[in-house]
Protein backbone atom coordinates (compact mmCIF):
# COMPACT_ATOMS: atom_id res chain seq x y z
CA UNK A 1 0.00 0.00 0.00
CA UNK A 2 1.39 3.04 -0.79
CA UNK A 3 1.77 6.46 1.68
CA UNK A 4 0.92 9.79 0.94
CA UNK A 5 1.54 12.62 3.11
CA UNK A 6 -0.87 14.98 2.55
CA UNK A 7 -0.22 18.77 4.67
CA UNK A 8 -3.38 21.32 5.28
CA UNK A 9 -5.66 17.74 4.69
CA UNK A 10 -8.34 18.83 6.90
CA UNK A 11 -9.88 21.58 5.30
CA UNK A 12 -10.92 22.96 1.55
CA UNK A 13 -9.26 21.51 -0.58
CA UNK A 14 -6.79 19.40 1.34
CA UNK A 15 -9.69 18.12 3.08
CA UNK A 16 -11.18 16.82 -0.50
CA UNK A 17 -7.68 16.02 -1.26
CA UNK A 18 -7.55 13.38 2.05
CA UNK A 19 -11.35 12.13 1.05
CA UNK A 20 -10.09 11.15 -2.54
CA UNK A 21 -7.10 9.27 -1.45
CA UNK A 22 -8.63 7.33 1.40
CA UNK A 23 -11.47 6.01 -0.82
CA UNK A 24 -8.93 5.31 -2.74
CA UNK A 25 -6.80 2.70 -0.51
CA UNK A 26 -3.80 4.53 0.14
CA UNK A 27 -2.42 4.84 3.51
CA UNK A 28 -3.33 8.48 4.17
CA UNK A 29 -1.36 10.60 6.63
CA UNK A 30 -2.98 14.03 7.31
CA UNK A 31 -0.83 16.67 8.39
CA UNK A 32 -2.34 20.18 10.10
CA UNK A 33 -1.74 22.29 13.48
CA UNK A 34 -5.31 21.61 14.10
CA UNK A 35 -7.65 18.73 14.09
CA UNK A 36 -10.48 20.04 15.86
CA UNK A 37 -13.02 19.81 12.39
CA UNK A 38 -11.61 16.58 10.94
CA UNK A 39 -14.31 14.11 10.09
CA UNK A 40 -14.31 11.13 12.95
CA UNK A 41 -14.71 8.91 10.30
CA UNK A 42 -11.44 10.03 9.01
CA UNK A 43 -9.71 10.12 11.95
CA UNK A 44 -10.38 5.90 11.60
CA UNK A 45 -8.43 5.71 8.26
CA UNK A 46 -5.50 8.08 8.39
CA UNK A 47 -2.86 8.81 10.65
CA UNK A 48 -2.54 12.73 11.92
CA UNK A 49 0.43 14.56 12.66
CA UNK A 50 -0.19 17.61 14.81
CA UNK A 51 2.27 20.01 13.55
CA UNK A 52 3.11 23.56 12.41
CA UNK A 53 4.64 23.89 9.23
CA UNK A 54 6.33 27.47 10.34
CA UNK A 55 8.55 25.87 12.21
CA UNK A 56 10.95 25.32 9.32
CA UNK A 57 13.66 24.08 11.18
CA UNK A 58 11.72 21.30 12.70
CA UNK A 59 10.83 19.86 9.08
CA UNK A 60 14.19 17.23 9.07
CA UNK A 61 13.07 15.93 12.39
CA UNK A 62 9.41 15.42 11.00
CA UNK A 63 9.87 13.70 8.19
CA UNK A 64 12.51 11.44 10.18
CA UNK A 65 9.63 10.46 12.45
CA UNK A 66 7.16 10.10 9.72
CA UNK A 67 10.02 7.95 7.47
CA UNK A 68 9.52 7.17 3.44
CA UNK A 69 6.37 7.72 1.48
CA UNK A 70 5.14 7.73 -1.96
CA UNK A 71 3.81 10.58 -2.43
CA UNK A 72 3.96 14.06 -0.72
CA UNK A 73 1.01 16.58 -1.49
CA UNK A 74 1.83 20.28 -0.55
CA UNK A 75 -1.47 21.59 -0.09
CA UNK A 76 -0.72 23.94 2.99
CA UNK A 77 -1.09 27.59 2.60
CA UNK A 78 -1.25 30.66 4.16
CA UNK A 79 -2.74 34.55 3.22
CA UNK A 80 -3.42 37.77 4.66
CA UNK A 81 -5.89 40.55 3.60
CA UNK A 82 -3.44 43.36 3.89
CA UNK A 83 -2.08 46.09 2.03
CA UNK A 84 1.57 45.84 0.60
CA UNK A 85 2.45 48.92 2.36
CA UNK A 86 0.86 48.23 5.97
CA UNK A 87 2.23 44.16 6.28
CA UNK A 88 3.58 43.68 9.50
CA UNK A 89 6.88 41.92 9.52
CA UNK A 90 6.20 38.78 11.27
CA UNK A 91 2.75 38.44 9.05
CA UNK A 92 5.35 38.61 6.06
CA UNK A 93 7.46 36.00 7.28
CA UNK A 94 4.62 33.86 8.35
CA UNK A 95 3.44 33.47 4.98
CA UNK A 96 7.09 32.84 3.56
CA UNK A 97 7.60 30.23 6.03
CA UNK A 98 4.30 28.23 4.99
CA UNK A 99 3.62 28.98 1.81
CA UNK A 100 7.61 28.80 0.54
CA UNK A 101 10.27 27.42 3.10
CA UNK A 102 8.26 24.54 4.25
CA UNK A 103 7.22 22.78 1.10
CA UNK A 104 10.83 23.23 0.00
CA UNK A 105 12.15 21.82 3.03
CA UNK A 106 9.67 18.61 2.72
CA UNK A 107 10.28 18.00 -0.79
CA UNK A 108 14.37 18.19 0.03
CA UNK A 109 13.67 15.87 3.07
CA UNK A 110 11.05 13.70 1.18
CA UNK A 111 12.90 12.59 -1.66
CA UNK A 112 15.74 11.51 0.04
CA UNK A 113 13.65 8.50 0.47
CA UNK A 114 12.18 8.68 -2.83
CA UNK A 115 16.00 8.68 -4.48
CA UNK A 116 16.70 5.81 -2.58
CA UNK A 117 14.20 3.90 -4.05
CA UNK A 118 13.83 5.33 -7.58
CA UNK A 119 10.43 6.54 -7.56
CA UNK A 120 7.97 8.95 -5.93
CA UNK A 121 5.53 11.46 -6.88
CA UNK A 122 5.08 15.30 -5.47
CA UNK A 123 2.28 17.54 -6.27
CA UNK A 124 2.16 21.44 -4.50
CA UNK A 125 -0.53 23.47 -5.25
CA UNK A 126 0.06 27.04 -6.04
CA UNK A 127 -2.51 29.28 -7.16
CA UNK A 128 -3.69 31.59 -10.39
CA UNK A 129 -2.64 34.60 -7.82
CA UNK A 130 1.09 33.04 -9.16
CA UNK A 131 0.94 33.87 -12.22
CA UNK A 132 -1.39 37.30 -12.15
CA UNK A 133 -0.49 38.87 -9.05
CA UNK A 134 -3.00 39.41 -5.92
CA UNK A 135 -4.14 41.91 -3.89
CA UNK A 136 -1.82 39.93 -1.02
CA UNK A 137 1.53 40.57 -2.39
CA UNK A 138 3.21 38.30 -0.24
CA UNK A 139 0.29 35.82 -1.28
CA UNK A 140 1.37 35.97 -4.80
CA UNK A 141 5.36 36.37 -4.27
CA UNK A 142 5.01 32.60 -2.14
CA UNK A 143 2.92 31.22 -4.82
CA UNK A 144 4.38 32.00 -7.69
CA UNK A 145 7.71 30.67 -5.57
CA UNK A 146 5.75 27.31 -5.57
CA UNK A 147 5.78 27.61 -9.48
CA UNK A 148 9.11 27.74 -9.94
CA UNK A 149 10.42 25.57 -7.01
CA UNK A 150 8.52 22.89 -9.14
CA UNK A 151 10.09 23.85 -11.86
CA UNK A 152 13.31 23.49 -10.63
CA UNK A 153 13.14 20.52 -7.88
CA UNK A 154 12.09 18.50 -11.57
CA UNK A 155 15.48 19.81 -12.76
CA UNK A 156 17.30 18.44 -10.07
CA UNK A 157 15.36 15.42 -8.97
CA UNK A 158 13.64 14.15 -12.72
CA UNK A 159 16.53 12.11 -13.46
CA UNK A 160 15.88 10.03 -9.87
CA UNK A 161 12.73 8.96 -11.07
CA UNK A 162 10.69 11.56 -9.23
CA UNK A 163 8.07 13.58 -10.59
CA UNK A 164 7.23 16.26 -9.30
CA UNK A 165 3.99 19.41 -10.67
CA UNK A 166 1.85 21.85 -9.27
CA UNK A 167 -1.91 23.10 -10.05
CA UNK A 168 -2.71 26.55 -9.79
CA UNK A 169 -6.43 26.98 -9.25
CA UNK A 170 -8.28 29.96 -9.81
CA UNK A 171 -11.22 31.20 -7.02
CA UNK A 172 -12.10 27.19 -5.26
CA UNK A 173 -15.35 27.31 -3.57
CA UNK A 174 -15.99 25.65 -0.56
CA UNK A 175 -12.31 27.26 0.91
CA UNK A 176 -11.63 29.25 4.25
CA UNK A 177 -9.99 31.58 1.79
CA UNK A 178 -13.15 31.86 -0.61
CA UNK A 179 -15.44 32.73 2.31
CA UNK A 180 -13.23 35.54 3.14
CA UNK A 181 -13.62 37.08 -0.53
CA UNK A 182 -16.33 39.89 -0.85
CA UNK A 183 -19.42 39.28 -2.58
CA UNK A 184 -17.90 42.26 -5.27
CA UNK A 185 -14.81 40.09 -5.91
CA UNK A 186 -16.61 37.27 -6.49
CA UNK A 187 -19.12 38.69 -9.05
CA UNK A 188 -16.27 40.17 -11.10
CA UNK A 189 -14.36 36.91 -10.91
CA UNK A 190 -17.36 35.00 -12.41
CA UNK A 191 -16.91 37.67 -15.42
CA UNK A 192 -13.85 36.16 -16.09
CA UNK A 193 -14.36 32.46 -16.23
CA UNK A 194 -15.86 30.89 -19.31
CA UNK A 195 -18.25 28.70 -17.36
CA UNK A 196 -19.64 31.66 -15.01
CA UNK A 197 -19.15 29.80 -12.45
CA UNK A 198 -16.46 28.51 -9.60
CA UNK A 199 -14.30 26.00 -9.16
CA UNK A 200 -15.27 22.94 -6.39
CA UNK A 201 -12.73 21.35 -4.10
CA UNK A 202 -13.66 17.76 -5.68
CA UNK A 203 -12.14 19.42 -9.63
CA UNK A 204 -8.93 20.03 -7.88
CA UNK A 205 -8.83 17.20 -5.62
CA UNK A 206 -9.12 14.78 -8.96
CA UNK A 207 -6.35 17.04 -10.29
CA UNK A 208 -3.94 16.41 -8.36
CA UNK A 209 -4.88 13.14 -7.42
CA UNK A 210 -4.61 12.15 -10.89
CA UNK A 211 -0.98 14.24 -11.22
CA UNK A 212 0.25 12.21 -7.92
CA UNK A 213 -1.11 8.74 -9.17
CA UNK A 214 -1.90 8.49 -12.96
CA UNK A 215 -0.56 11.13 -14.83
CA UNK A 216 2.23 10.00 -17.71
CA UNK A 217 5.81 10.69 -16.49
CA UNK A 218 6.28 13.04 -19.39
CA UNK A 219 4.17 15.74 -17.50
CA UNK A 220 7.41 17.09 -15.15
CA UNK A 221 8.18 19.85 -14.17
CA UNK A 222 4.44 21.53 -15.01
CA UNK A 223 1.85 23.84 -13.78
CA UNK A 224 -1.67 22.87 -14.11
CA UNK A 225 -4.10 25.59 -14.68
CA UNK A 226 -6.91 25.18 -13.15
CA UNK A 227 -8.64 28.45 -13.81
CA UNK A 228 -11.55 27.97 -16.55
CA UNK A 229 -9.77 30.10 -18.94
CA UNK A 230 -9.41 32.90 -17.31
CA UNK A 231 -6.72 34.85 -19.20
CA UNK A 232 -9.22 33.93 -22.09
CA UNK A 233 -11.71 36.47 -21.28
């Protein structure tokens, strides 16, 4: 049976992310600082791991305890509804920490294991606010960071058999992060999508599902747009 570590798996769409892989027979283990709203009958099938991801330095010593998986799933993320020129310092470094330092420090400890053994699978997800910018500047500095780390961790680590892509998905419904949008946002968002509509957790959840499980090994190295064509409009 193969492991999957999946961080932020108890909410949005790391919550749909966990559902997916469960059903799915894997051996499940659910990373978060808190597991207060996690579905009992999840709490059966996975294994949690109380921890929080801003403590960088702490990463090596996690993954020791965790040991070798298949499959590692950065889903955690971080954001902050304030202006460029009024973000507090340690809000700043917050977000760097989460959204930045901490998936790079679990893919570099990760795939240690997945060298060893020739194979493993990573999938981060970043975020349209990557690629266009966002009203969080710090939001989109760490995310488009994800795109490139991807990028560039494929670079290094392709040749060991690992393969490693990110998703960047436009405005998810059924998010912490979308229920903090205004209604005004969202209308002009809808604009912008071909469908008029929003994305769910489940269309992302079968995205990267299918990147960390199916996908051919040719796709390496990419970032999946999951944004209904919204540079289209």
């Amino acid at each position: 049976m193969k492991r999957v570590l999946v961080t932020g798996g108890t909410s949005g769409i790391g919550l749909a992310i966990t559902k997916l892989f469960v059903s799915n027979g894997f051996d499940v283990i659910v990373l978060a600082r808190d597991f207060s709203t996690f579905p009992k009958s999840l709490k059966q099938k996975t294994k949690q791991v109380v921890f929080d991801l801003s403590k960088v330095s702490e990463i090596p010593s996690l993954a020791q305890g965790i040991g070798d998986i298949d499959i590692l799933i950065n889903n955690a993320g971080a954001t902050n509804s304030l202006p460029y020129d009024k973000y507090p310092k340690d809000q700043k470094d917050m977000i760097i920490k989460i959204n930045l330092e901490a998936p790079v420090a679990l893919i570099t400890e990760f795939s240690k294991g997945m060298m060893r053994r020739g194979t493993g699978r990573i999938v981060s997800v970043a975020s349209v606010a990557g690629q266009t910018g966002s009203s969080d500047i710090w939001y989109g500095i760490t995310k488009a960071g994800v795109i490139n780390f991807t990028k560039s961790f494929a670079r290094i680590l392709g040749e060991r058999g690992i393969i490693i892509n990110c998703v960047a998905p436009g405005m998810v419904e059924g998010t912490n992060m979308f229920d903090a949008i205004s209604s005004e946002r969202k209308q002009n968002h809808l604009k912008r999508v071909l469908t008029h509509d929003f994305i769910k957790t489940k269309s992302v959840a079968e995205t990267v599902y299918w990147l960390a499980t199916e996908s051919p090994v040719y796709i390496n190295g990419t970032c999946l747009d999951i944004n209904n064509g919204i540079y289209m409009r």
